[in-house]
Structures are given as structure tokens and as C-alpha cells.
Protein backbone atom coordinates (compact mmCIF):
# COMPACT_ATOMS: atom_id res chain seq x y z
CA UNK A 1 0.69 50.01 111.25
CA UNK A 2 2.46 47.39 109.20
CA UNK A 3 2.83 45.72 112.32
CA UNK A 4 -0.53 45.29 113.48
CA UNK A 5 -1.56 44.02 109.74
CA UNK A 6 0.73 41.40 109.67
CA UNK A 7 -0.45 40.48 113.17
CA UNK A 8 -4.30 41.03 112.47
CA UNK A 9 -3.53 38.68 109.30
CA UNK A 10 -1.60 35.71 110.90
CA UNK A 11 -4.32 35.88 114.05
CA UNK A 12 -6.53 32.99 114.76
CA UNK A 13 -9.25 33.72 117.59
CA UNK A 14 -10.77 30.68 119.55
CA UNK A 15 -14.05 31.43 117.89
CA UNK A 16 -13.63 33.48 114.46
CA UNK A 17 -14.47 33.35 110.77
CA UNK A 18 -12.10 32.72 108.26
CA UNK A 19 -11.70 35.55 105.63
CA UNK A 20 -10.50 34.44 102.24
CA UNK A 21 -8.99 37.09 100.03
CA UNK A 22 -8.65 36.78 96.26
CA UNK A 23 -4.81 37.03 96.45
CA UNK A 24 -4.61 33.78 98.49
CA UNK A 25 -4.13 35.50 102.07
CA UNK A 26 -6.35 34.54 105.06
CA UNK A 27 -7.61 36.44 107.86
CA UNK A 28 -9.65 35.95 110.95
CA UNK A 29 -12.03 37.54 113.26
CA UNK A 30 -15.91 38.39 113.01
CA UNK A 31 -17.77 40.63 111.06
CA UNK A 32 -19.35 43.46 113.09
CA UNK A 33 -20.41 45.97 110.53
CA UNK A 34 -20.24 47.14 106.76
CA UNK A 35 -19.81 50.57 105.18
CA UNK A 36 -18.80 52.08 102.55
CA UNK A 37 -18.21 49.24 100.49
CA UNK A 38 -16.26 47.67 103.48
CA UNK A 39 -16.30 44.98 105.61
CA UNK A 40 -15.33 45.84 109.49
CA UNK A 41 -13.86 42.74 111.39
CA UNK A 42 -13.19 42.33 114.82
CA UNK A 43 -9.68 40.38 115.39
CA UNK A 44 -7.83 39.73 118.44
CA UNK A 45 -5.98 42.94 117.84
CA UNK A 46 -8.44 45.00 116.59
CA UNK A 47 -11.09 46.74 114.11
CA UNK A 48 -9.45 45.49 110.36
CA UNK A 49 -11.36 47.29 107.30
CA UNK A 50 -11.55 45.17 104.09
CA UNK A 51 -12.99 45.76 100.67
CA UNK A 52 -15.82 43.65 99.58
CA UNK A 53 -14.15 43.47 96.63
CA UNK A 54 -10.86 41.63 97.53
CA UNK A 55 -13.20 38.97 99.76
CA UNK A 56 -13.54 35.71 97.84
CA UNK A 57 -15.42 33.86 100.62
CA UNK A 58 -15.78 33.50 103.88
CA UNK A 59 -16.09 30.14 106.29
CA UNK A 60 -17.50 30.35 109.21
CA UNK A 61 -16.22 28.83 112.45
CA UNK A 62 -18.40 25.44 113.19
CA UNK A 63 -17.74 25.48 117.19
CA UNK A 64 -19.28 22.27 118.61
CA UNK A 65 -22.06 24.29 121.16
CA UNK A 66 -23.04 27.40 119.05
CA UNK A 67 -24.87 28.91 122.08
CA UNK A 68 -21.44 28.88 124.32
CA UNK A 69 -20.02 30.33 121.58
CA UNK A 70 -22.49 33.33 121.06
CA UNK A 71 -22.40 33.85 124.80
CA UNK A 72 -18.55 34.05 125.06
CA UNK A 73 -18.69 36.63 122.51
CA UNK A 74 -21.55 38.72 122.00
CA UNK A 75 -20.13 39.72 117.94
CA UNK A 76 -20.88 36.05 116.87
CA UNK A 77 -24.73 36.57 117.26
CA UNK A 78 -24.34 37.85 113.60
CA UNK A 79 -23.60 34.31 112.89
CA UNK A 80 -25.89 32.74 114.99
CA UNK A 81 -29.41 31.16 113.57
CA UNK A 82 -30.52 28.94 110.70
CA UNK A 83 -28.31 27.41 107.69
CA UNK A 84 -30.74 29.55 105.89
CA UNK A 85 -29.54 32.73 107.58
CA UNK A 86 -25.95 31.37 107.25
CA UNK A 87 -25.75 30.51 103.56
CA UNK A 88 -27.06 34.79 102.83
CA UNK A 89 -24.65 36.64 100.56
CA UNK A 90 -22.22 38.92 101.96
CA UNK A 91 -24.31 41.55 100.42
CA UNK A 92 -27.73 41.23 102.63
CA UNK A 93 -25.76 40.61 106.16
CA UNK A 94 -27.16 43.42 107.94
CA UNK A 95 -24.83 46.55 109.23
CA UNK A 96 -24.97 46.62 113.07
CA UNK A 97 -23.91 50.53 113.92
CA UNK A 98 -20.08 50.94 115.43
CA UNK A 99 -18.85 53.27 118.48
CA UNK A 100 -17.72 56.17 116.51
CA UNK A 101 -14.36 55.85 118.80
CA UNK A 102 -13.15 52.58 117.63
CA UNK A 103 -11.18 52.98 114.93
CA UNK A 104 -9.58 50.32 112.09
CA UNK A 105 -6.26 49.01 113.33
CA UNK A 106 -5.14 48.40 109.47
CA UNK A 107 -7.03 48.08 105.61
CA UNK A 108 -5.63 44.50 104.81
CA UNK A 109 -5.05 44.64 101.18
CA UNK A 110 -2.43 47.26 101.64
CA UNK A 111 -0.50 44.78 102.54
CA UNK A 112 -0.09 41.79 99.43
CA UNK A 113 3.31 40.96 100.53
CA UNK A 114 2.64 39.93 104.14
CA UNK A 115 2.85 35.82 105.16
CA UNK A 116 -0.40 33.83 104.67
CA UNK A 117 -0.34 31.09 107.73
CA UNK A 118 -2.05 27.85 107.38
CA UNK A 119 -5.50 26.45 108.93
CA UNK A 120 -7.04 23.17 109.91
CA UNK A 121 -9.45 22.40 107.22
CA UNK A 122 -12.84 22.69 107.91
CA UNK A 123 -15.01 19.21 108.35
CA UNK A 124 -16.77 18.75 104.62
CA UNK A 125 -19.56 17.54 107.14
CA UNK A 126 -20.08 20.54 108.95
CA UNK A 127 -22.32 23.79 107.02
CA UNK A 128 -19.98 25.73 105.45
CA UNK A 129 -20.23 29.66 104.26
CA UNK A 130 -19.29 30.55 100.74
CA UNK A 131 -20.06 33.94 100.50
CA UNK A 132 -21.57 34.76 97.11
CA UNK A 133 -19.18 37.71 95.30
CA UNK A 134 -19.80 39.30 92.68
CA UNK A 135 -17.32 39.00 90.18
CA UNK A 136 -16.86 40.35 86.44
CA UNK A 137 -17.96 37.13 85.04
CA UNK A 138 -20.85 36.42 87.19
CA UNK A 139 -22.43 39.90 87.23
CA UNK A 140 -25.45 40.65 89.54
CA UNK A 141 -28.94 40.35 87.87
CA UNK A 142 -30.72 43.17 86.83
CA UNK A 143 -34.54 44.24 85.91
CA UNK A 144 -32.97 47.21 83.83
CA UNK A 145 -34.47 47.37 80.55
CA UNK A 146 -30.99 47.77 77.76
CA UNK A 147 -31.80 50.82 75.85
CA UNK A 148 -31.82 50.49 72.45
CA UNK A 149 -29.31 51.69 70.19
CA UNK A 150 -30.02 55.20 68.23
CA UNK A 151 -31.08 54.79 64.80
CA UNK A 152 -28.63 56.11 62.40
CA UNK A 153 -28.44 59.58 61.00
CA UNK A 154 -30.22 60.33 58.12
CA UNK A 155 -27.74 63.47 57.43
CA UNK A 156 -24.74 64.51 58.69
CA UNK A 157 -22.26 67.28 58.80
CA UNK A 158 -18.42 66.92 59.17
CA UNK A 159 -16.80 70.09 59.30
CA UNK A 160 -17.44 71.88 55.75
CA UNK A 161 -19.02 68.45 54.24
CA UNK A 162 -22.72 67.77 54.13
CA UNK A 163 -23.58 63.88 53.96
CA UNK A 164 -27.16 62.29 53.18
CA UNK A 165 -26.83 58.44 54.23
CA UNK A 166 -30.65 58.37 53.10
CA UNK A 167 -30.32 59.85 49.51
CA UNK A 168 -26.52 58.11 49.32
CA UNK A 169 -24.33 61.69 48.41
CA UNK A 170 -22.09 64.49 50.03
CA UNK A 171 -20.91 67.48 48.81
CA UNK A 172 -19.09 70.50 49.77
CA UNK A 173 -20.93 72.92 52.61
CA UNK A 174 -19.34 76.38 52.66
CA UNK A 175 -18.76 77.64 56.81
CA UNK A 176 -20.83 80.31 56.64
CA UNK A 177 -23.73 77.87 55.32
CA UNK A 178 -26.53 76.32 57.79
CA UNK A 179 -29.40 73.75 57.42
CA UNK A 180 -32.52 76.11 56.70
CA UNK A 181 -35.39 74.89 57.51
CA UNK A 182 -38.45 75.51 54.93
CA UNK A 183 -36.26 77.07 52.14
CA UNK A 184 -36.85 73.98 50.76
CA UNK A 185 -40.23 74.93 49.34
CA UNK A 186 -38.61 76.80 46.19
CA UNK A 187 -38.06 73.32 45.20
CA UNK A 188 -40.46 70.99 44.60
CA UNK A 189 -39.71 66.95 46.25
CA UNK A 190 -37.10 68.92 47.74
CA UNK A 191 -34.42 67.06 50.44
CA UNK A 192 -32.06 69.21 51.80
CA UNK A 193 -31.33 73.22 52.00
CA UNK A 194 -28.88 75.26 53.07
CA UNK A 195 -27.32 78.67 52.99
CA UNK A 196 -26.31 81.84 55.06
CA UNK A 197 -28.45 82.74 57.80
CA UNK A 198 -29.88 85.72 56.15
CA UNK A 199 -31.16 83.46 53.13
CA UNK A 200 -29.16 85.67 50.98
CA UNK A 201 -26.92 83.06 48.96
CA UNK A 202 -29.21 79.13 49.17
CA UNK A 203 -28.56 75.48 47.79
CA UNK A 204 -31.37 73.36 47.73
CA UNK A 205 -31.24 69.60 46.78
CA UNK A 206 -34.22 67.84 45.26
CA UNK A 207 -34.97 64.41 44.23
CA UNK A 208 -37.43 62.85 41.95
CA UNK A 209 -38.04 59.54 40.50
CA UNK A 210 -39.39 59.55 36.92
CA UNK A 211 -38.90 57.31 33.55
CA UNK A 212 -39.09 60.06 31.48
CA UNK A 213 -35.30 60.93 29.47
CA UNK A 214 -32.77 63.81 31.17
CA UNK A 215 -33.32 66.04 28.89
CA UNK A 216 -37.03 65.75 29.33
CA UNK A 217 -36.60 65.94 32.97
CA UNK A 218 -34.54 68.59 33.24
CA UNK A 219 -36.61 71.05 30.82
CA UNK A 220 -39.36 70.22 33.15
CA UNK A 221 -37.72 71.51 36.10
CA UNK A 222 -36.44 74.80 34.38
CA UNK A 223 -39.75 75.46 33.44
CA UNK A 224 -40.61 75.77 37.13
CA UNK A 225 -38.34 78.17 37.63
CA UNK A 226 -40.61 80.63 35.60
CA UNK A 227 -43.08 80.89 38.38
CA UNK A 228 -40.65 81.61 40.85
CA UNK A 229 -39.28 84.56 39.23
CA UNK A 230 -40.09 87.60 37.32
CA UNK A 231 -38.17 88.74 34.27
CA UNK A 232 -37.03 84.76 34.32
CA UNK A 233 -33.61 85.48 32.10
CA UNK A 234 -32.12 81.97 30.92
CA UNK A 235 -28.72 82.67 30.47
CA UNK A 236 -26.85 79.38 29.74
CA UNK A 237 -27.65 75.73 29.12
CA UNK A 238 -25.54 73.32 28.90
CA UNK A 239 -25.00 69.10 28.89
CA UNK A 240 -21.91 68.34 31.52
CA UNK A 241 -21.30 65.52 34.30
CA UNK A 242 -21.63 65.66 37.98
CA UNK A 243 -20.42 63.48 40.81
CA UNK A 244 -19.43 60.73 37.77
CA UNK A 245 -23.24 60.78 36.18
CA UNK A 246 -25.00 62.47 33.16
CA UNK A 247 -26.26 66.13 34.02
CA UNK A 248 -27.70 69.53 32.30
CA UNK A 249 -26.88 72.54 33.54
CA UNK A 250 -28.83 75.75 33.33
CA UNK A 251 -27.91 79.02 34.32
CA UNK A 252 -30.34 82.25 35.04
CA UNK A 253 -31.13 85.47 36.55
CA UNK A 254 -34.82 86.82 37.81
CA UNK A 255 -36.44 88.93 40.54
CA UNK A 256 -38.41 87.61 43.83
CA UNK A 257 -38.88 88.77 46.76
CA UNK A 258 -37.47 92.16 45.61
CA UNK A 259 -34.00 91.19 44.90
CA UNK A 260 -32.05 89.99 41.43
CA UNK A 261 -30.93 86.52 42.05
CA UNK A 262 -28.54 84.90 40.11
CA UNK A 263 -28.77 81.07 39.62
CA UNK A 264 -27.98 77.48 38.58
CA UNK A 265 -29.93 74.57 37.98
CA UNK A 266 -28.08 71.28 37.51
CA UNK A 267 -30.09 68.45 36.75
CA UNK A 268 -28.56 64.73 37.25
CA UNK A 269 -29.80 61.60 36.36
CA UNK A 270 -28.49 58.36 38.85
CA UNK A 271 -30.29 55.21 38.24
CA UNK A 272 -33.67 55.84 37.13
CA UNK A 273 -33.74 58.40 39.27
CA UNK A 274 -33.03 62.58 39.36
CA UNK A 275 -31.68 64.87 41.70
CA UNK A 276 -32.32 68.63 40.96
CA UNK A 277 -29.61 71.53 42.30
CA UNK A 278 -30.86 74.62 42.74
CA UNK A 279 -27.92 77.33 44.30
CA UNK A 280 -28.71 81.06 43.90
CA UNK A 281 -27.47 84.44 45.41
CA UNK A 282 -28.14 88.19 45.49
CA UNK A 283 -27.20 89.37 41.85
CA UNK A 284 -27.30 92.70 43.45
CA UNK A 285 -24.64 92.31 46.26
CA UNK A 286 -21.15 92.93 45.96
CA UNK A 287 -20.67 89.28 47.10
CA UNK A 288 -21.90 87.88 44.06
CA UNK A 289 -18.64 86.63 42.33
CA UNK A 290 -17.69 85.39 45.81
CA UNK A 291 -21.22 83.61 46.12
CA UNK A 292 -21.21 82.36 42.62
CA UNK A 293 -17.92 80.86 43.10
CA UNK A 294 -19.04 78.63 46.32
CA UNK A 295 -22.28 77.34 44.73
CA UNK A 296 -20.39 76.43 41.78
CA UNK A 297 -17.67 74.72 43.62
CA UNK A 298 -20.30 72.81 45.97
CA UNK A 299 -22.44 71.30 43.03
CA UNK A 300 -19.08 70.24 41.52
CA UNK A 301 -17.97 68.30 44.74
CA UNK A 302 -20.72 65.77 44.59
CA UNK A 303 -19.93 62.40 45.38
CA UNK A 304 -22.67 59.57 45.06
CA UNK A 305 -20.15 57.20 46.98
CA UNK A 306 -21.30 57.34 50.17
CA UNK A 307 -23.30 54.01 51.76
């Protein structure tokens, strides 16, 4: 096999195109067909098979009475014709079907090492084919519309951390919490809420823009709570920070929905503007410590840092 490359390579028919490869070898024969992202050539000694992609041109042969030449050998009527038809890239030649029995006498570039032998140049007077390749710096033009990219996130979660890009904070999201969709309306201007699936234990963010003072704000927001809940029990109030900025804290009990909840309202003021933290849980499961504990721990990890 190595043989009849180096033979098929070094070859130079009385009437044949000259191949040039991109690693500086030469071969020569005619082109009878194209498949598979291959070029089949007919040399002297055979059917040769050679990627499209390791072509860098290809010169025809300029024999001085084209029509002997296409009658001495039938395989150069794919050559035959205008300058028009000559000059048409490598890509549009058309396929003429091959005799299933003949079969390629050797795939060229598996060969890099074999001689390159030299060639008469061709007259700069004579039409000359350059086939057109397509390389990685002249790439093929295309109608294709370029998607656009996809807008950013507004949200985010990243393992047990929930991030809002559009509000500008994160805090800690226990693993048994989910988004919930519509728990939100406990809240009102609500942005965010999340919890267990069974609703049992939620944390709902809220945001609200208003000139009025914290403590103003904040009383304001407690005082909602009063229609949520019967027996409304205010158990604790107190001034504290959260995430780095001013906040008043508020903790409670009360029945809805037929179940003691057990509560806390922080209330934080960032730039002219408030965010409200509501978490609450069953205050008549077992869990409640447990629950407590994570609601407590997730309004503490607020971070406004986030851009």
C-alpha cells in the first residue's frame, strides 16, 4: 500500500491535473467523483481518495487541442467546457457515480513523509484553476441569522445559596427549601418565596421604596401582620443590623389557616429603600426549634454585595 502511494504521488499522466496539498506534496491524475467529503482521482496506477480538506488547489492540465485530449480519455470531459465552468469551486464540481468494484489504491495524506517531485510550471498565459477552499480564516458565507445571547438571570440558585441579580442580595437557602410560587401573596410588593414543599416552614422577601423613617416603615409592616393572623401575639421587638444595614426585628406567634405559626419580621432599610423578611413555621410541629433555627440563620446570611 505504501508502495502504490508513493507511486500514485510521484506519477505524472500525459494529460492530468495537478493536485496541490496543503503540506507542499503534489499529485496527479483526474477527478472522477466526490464522496464523503473526498475527492476520488484517477492516476496512472489507480483510484487515490483525498480529503477536501488537505487540497489547497488544483491546476488543471492546459493540453494544446482540448478535444484530443477529452477523446483520449473519456475522465477529462469533467474538465472540458468554458473558463466559466473551469474557474467553479471544488465544492459545485458535480459527482459522476463510480463502479462499485473499483476500489482506492491508497488515501494520500497517510502518507506526509513520502518525496514531493517537481513540475514544469504552468504558462501564466494559459487559464489556470485555483480551486476555492475553504479555510478557517476565509469561512463560507452564511444566511444564518446569529442567535442572540440569553438575557441574564434575574435569580439564581447555587447549591444552598439563593441570589437576586435584580434586587442586588443572596442569602442562605436551606436544601429542603424550593421557590414557591404564589406564597408570595402573604406579603405585600413581595419578590421572592421559598420554603418546604408542604408550605409548612416559608421565607418570603419583600421590597418597598418609601421616604418615610425605619421605624415608621417597619411598624407599618407589623401592623399587616394583624390581618393575617388571629390571636396576632407580638412577642419581641427589637433594633439590630442585617447584611451590614440598619434593621428592626419583630418576633410573633398567631393562627391561619388552622395552624400556630411562629414568626419573624425583619425590616431593613438600604438606600432609600426597604426590604421586608417574613420567615415563619408550624408552632405546633415538633420541628419548630429545628425550623426556627434555619429561618433565623438565613435572614442573618444576607449579603447586599452581589452586582
Amino acid at each position: 500500500m505504501l508502495a502504490i502511494a508513493a507511486a500514485s504521488l510521484c506519477a505524472s499522466a500525459c494529460f492530468a491535473d495537478e493536485i496541490r496539498l496543503k503540506d507542499g506534496k503534489k499529485l496527479y491524475g483526474v477527478i472522477v467523483g466526490y464522496e464523503e467529503n473526498m475527492f476520488k482521482v484517477k492516476t496512472d496506477f489507480g483510484y487515490v481518495l483525498v480529503e477536501k480538506d488537505k487540497i489547497a488547489s488544483i491546476i488543471p492540465d492546459s493540453p494544446t487541442d482540448p478535444a484530443a485530449a477529452t477523446k483520449s480519455d473519456p475522465a477529462r470531459k469533467l474538465d472540458a467546457g468554458s473558463d466559466a465552468k473551469a474557474a467553479a469551486p471544488v465544492k459545485n464540481a458535480p459527482a459522476p457515480a463510480t463502479p462499485n468494484k473499483e476500489k482506492p489504491a491508497a488515501i494520500v495524506n497517510a502518507h506526509p513523509e513520502l518525496p514531493t517531485p517537481a513540475k514544469t510550471p504552468v504558462d501564466a498565459s494559459a487559464p489556470a484553476l485555483k480551486t476555492a477552499v475553504a479555510t478557517e480564516k476565509a469561512p463560507l458565507p452564511t444566511t444564518a441569522t446569529p442567535e442572540p445571547p440569553p438575557p441574564a438571570p434575574h435569580e439564581e440558585i447555587q447549591g444552598n445559596l439563593y441570589i437576586n441579580h435584580e434586587y442586588g442580595f443572596r442569602m442562605y437557602k436551606a436544601p429542603s427549601w424550593q421557590i414557591i410560587d404564589g406564597a408570595g401573596q402573604t406579603l405585600p410588593n413581595a419578590i421572592v418565596a421559598m420554603g418546604t414543599s408542604n408550605e409548612s416552614t416559608l421565607l418570603i422577601v419583600g421590597h418597598e421604596k418609601t421616604k418615610a423613617s425605619l421605624e415608621s416603615s417597619a411598624d407599618t409592616v407589623e401592623k399587616r401582620l394583624h390581618d393575617v393572623y388571629e390571636n396576632y401575639r407580638l412577642i419581641s421587638q427589637r433594633k439590630t443590623v442585617v447584611g451590614g444595614q440598619p434593621a428592626i426585628e419583630y418576633r410573633y406567634r398567631g393562627m391561619a389557616e388552622e395552624h400556630d405559626w411562629s414568626g419573624t419580621l425583619s425590616v431593613i432599610t438600604r438606600d432609600g429603600e426597604f426590604l421586608t423578611v417574613l420567615g415563619m413555621t408550624f408552632g405546633d410541629s415538633d420541628l419548630i426549634q429545628i425550623q426556627e433555627n434555619v429561618i433565623t440563620r438565613s435572614i442573618a446570611s444576607l449579603d447586599f454585595n452581589v452586582k
